[in-house]
C-alpha atoms as a PDB file:
ATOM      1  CA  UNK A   1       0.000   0.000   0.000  1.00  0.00           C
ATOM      2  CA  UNK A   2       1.305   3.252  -0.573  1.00  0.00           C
ATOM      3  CA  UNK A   3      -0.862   5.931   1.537  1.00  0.00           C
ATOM      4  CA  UNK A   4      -0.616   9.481   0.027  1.00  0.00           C
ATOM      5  CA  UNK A   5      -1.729  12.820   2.708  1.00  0.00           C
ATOM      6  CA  UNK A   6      -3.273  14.783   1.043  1.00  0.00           C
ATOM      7  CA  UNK A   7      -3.789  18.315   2.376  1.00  0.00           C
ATOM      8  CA  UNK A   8      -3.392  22.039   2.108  1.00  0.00           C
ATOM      9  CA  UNK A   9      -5.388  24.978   2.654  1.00  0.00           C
ATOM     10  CA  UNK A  10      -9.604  25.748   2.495  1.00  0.00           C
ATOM     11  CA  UNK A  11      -9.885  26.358  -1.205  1.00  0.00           C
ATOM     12  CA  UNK A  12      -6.644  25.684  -2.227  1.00  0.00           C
ATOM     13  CA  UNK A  13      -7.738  22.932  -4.886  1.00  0.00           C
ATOM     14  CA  UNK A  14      -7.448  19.399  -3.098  1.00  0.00           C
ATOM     15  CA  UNK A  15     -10.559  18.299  -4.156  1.00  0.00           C
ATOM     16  CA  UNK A  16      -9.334  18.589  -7.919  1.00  0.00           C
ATOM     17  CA  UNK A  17      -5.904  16.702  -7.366  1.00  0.00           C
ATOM     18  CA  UNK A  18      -8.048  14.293  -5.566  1.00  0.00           C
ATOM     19  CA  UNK A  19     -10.279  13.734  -8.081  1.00  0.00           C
ATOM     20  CA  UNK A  20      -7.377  13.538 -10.789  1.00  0.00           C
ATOM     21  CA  UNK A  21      -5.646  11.237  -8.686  1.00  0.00           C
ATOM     22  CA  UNK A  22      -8.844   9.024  -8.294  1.00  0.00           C
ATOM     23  CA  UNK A  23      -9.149   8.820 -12.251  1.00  0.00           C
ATOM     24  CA  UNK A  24      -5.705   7.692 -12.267  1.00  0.00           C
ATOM     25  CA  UNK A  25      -6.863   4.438  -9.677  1.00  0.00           C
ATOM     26  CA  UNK A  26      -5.961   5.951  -6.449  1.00  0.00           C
ATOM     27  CA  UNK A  27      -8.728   5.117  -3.874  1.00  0.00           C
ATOM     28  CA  UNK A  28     -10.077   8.383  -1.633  1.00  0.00           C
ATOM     29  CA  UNK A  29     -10.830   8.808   1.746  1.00  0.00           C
ATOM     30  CA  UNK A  30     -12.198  12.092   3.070  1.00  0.00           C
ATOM     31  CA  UNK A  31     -11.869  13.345   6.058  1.00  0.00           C
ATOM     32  CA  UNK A  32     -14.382  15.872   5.852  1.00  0.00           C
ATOM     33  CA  UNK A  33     -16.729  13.384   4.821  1.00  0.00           C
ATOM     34  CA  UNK A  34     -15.604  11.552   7.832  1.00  0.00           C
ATOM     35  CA  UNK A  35     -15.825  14.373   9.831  1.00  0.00           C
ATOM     36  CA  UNK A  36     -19.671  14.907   8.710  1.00  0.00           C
ATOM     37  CA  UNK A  37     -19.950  10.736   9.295  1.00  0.00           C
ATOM     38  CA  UNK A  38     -19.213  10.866  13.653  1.00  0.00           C
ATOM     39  CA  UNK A  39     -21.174  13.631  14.615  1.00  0.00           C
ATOM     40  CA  UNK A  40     -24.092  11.990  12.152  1.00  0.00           C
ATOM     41  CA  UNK A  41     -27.830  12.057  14.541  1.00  0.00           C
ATOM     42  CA  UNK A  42     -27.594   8.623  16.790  1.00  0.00           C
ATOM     43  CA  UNK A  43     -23.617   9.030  17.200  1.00  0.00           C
ATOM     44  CA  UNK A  44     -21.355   9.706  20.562  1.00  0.00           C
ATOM     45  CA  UNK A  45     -19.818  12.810  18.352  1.00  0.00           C
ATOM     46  CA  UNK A  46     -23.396  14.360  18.157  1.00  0.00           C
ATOM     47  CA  UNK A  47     -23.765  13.944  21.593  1.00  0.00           C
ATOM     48  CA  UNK A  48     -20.560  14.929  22.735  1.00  0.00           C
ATOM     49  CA  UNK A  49     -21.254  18.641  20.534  1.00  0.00           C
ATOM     50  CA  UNK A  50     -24.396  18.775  22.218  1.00  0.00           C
ATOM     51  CA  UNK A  51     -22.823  18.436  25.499  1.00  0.00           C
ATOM     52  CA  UNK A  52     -20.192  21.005  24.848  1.00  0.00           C
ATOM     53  CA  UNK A  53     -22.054  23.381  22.488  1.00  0.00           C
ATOM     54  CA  UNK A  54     -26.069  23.749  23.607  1.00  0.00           C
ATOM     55  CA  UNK A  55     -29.316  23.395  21.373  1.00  0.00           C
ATOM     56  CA  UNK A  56     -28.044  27.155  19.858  1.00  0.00           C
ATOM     57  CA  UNK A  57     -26.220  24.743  16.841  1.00  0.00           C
ATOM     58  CA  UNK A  58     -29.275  22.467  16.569  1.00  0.00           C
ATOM     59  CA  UNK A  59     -32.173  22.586  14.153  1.00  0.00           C
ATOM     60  CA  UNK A  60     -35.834  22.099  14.999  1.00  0.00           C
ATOM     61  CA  UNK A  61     -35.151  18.297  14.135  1.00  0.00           C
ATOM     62  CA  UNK A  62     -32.206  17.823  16.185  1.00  0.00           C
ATOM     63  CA  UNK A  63     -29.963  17.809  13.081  1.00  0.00           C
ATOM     64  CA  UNK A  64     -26.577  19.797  13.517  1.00  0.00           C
ATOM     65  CA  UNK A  65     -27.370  23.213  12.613  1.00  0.00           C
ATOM     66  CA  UNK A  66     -23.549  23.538  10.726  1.00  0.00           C
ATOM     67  CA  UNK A  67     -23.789  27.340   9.722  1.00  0.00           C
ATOM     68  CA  UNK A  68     -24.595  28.000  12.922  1.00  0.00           C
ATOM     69  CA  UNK A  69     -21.582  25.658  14.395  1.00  0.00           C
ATOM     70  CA  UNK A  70     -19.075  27.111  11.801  1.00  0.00           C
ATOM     71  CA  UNK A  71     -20.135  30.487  13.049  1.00  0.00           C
ATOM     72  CA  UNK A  72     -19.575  29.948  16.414  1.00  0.00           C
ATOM     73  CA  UNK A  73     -16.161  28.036  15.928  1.00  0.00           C
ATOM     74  CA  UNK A  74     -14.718  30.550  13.091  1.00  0.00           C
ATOM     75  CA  UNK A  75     -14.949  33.602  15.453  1.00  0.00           C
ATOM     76  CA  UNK A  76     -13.558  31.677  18.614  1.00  0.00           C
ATOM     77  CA  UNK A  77     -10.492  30.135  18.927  1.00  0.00           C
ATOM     78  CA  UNK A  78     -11.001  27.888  21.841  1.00  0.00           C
ATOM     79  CA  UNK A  79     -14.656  27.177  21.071  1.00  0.00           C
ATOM     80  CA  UNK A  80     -12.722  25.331  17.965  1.00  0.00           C
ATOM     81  CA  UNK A  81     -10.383  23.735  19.860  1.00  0.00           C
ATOM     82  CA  UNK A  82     -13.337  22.317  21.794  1.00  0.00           C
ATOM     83  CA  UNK A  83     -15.162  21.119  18.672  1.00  0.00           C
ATOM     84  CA  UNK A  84     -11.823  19.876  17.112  1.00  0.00           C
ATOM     85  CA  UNK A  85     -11.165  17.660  20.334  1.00  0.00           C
ATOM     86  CA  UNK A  86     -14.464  16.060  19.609  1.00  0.00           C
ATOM     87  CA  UNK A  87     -14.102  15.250  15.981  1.00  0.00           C
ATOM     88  CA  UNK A  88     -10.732  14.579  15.160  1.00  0.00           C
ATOM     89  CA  UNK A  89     -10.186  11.771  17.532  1.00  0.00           C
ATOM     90  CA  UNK A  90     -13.420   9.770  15.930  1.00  0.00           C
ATOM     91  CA  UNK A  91     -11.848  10.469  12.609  1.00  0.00           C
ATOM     92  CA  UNK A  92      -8.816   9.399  12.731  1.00  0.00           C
ATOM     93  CA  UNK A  93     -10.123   6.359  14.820  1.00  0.00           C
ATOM     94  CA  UNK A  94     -12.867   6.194  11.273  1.00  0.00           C
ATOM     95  CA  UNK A  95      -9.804   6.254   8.675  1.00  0.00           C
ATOM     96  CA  UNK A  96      -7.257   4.079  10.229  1.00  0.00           C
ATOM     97  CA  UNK A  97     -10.762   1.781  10.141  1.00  0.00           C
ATOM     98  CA  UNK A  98     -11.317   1.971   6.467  1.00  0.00           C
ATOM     99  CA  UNK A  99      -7.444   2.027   5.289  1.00  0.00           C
ATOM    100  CA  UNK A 100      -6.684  -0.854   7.492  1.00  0.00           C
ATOM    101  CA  UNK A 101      -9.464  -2.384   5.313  1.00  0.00           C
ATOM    102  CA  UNK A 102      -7.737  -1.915   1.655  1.00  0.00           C
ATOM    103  CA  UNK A 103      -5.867  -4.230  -0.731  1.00  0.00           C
ATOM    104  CA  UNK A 104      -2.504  -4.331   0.175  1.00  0.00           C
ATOM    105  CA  UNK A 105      -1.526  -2.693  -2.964  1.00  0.00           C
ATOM    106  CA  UNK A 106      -3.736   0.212  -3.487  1.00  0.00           C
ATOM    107  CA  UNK A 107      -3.111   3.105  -3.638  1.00  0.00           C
ATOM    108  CA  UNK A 108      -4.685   5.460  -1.166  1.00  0.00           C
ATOM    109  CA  UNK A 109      -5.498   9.022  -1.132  1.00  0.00           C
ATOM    110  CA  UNK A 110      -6.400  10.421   2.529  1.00  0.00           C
ATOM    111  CA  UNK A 111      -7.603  14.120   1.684  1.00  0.00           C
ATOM    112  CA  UNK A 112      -7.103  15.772   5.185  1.00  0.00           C
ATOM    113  CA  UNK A 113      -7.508  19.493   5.283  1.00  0.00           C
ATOM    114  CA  UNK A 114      -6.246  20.166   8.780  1.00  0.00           C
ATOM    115  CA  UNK A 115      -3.885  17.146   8.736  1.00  0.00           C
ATOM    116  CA  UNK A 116      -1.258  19.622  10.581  1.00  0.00           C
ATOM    117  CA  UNK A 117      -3.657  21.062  12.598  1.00  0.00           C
ATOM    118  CA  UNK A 118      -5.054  17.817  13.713  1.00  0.00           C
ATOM    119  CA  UNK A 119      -1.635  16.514  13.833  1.00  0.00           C
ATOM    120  CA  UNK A 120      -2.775  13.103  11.926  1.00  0.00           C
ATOM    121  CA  UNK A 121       0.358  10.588  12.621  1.00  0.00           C
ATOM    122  CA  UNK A 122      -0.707   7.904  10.213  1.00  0.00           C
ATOM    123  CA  UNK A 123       1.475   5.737   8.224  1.00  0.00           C
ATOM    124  CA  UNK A 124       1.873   8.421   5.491  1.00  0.00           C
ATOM    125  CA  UNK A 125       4.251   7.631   2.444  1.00  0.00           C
ATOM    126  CA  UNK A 126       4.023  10.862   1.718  1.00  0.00           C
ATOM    127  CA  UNK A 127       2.527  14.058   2.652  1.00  0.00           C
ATOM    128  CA  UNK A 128       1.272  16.582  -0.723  1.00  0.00           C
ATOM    129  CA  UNK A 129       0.058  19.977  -0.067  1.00  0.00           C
ATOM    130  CA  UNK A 130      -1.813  21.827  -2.464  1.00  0.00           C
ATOM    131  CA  UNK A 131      -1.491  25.883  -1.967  1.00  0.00           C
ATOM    132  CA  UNK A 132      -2.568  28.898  -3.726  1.00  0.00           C
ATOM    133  CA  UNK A 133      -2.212  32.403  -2.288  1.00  0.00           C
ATOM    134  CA  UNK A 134      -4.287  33.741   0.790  1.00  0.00           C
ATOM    135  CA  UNK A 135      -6.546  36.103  -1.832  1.00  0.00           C
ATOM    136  CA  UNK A 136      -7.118  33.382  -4.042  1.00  0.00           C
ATOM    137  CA  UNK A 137      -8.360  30.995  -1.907  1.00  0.00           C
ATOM    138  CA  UNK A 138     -10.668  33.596  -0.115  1.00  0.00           C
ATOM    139  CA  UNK A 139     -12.228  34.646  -3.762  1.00  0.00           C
ATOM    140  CA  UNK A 140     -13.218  30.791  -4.587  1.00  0.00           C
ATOM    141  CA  UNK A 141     -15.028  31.158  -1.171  1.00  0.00           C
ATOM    142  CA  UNK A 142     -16.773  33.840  -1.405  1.00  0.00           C
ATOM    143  CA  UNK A 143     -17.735  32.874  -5.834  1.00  0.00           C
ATOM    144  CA  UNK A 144     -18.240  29.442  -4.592  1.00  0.00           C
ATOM    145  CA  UNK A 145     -20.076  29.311  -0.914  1.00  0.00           C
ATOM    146  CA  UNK A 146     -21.915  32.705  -0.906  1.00  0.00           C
ATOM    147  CA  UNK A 147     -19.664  33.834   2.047  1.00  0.00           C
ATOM    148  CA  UNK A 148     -18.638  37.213   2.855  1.00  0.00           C
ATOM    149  CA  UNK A 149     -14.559  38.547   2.232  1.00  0.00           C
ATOM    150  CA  UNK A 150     -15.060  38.169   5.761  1.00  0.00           C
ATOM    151  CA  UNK A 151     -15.975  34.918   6.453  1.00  0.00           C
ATOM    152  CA  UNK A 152     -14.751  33.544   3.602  1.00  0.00           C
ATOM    153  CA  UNK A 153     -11.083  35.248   5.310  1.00  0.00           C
ATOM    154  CA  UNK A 154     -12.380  33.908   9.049  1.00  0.00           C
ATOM    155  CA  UNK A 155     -12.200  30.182   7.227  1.00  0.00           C
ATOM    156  CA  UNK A 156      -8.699  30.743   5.863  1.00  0.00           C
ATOM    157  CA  UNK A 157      -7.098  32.013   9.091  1.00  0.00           C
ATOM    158  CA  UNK A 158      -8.642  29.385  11.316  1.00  0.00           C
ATOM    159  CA  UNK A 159      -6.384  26.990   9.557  1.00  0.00           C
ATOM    160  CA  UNK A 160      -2.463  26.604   9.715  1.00  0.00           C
ATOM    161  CA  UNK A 161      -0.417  29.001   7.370  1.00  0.00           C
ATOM    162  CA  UNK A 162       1.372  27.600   3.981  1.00  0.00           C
ATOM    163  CA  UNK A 163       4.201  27.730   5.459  1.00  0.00           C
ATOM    164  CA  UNK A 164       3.216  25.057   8.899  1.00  0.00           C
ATOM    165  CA  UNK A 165       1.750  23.020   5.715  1.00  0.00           C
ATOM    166  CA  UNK A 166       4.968  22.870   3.848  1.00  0.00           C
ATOM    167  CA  UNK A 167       7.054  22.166   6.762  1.00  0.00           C
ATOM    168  CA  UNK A 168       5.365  18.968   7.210  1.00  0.00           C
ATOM    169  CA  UNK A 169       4.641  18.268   3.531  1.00  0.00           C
ATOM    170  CA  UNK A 170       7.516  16.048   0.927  1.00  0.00           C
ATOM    171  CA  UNK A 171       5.992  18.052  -1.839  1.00  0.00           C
ATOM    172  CA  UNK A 172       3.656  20.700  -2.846  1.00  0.00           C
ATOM    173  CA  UNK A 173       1.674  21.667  -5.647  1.00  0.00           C
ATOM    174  CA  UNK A 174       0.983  25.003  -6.974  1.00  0.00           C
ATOM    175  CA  UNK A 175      -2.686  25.899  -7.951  1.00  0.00           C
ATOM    176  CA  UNK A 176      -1.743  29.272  -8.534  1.00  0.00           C
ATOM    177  CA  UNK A 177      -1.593  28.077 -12.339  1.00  0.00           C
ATOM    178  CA  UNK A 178      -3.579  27.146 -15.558  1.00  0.00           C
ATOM    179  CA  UNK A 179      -5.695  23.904 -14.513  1.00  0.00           C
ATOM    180  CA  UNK A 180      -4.113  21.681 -17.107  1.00  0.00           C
ATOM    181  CA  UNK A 181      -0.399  22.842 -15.475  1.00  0.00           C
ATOM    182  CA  UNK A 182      -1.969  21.764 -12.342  1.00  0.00           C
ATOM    183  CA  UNK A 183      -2.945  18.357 -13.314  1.00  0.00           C
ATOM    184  CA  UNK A 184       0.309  17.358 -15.073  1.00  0.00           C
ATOM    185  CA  UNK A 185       1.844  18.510 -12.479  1.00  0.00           C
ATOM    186  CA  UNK A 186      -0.418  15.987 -10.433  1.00  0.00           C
ATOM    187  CA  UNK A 187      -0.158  13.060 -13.063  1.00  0.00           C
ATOM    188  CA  UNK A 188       4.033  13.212 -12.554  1.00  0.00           C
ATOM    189  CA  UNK A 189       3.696  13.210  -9.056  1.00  0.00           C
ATOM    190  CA  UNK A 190       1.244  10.374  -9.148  1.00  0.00           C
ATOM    191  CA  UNK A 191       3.262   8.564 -11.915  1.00  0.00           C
ATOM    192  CA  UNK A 192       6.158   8.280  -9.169  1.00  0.00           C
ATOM    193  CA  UNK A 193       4.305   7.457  -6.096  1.00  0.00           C
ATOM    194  CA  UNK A 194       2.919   4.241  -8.344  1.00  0.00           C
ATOM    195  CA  UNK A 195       6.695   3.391  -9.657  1.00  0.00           C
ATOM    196  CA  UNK A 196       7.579   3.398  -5.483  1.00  0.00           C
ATOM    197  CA  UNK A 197       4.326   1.226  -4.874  1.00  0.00           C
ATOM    198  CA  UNK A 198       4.969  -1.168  -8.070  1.00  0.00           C
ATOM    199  CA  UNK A 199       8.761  -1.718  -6.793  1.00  0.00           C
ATOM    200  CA  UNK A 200       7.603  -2.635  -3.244  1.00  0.00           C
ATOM    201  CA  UNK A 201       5.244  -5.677  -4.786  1.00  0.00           C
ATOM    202  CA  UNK A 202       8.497  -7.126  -6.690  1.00  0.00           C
END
């Protein structure tokens, strides 16, 4: 197996070198879909926001209310921390679940936006971060999720900078360029994670 962390800031473009890298055979797990997964109605993480965060960041239905979360969490530091001590635990405990689960030979994309953040220690074979400057990434927010410069800006700074992300990353890409630069880039990288993988079943 040859396990790939993928990460890099909100908007940066990790859910296109994901995809790319999916279309080449690589098998995806999300942690944001994971993350949505353990606080899902009927789960301890549900319960355990609850708990911690009141009925404010619940709808009528007892669903998680997660505008109302985000806004609470994006505008208070240690009101993240408290939600982030919650989730990340049951999602690392989810993905170390499903990768322990894969062939031995695949080859696995985890996409983990706050994989520094959340310092994730697993197995990694490598660690790719996708960045794009600050401005960038807060105008794909704001075109893409109806956010305002400010909250859109909130998002960005609640996450590590570029440069936490590329101390702990083996490479980065650049999505500060044409898409189809971006993607070759992406395919070359790809083409020698699978050469590693390939020489390891020999």
């Amino acid at each position: 197996m040859f396990l790939i962390g993928l990460t890099g800031g909100i908007a940066a473009g990790k859910t296109t070198v994901a995809a790319h890298w999916v279309s080449l055979g690589g098998i995806e797990i999300d942690a944001d879909k994971l993350a949505r997964e353990v606080v899902e109605p009927g789960t301890q993480g549900l319960d355990q926001i609850k708990q911690v965060f009141g009925e404010s960041v619940f709808d009528s239905d007892g669903s998680l209310d997660r505008k109302a979360l985000g806004d609470v969490v994006f505008n208070d530091a240690e009101k993240r921390r408290e939600l982030e001590a919650i989730v990340h635990p049951l999602v690392r405990a989810r993905a170390q679940q499903l990768i322990s689960e894969l062939p031995e030979d695949a080859m696995v994309i985890y996409t983990v936006p706050l994989l520094v953040e959340a310092n994730v220690s697993l197995p990694f074979d490598a660690i790719v971060s996708v960045e794009a400057p600050e401005i960038d990434r807060v105008n794909r927010l704001v075109a893409s999720r109806g956010l305002s410069p400010e909250q859109a800006l909130a998002r960005v700074k609640a996450q590590a900078s570029a440069m936490e992300r590329a101390s702990a990353a083996d490479f980065i890409l650049n999505s500060n360029q044409p898409l189809v630069a971006l993607l070759a880039d992406a395919s070359a990288l790809w083409r020698k994670f699978e050469a590693i993988n390939q020489g390891r079943s020999k």
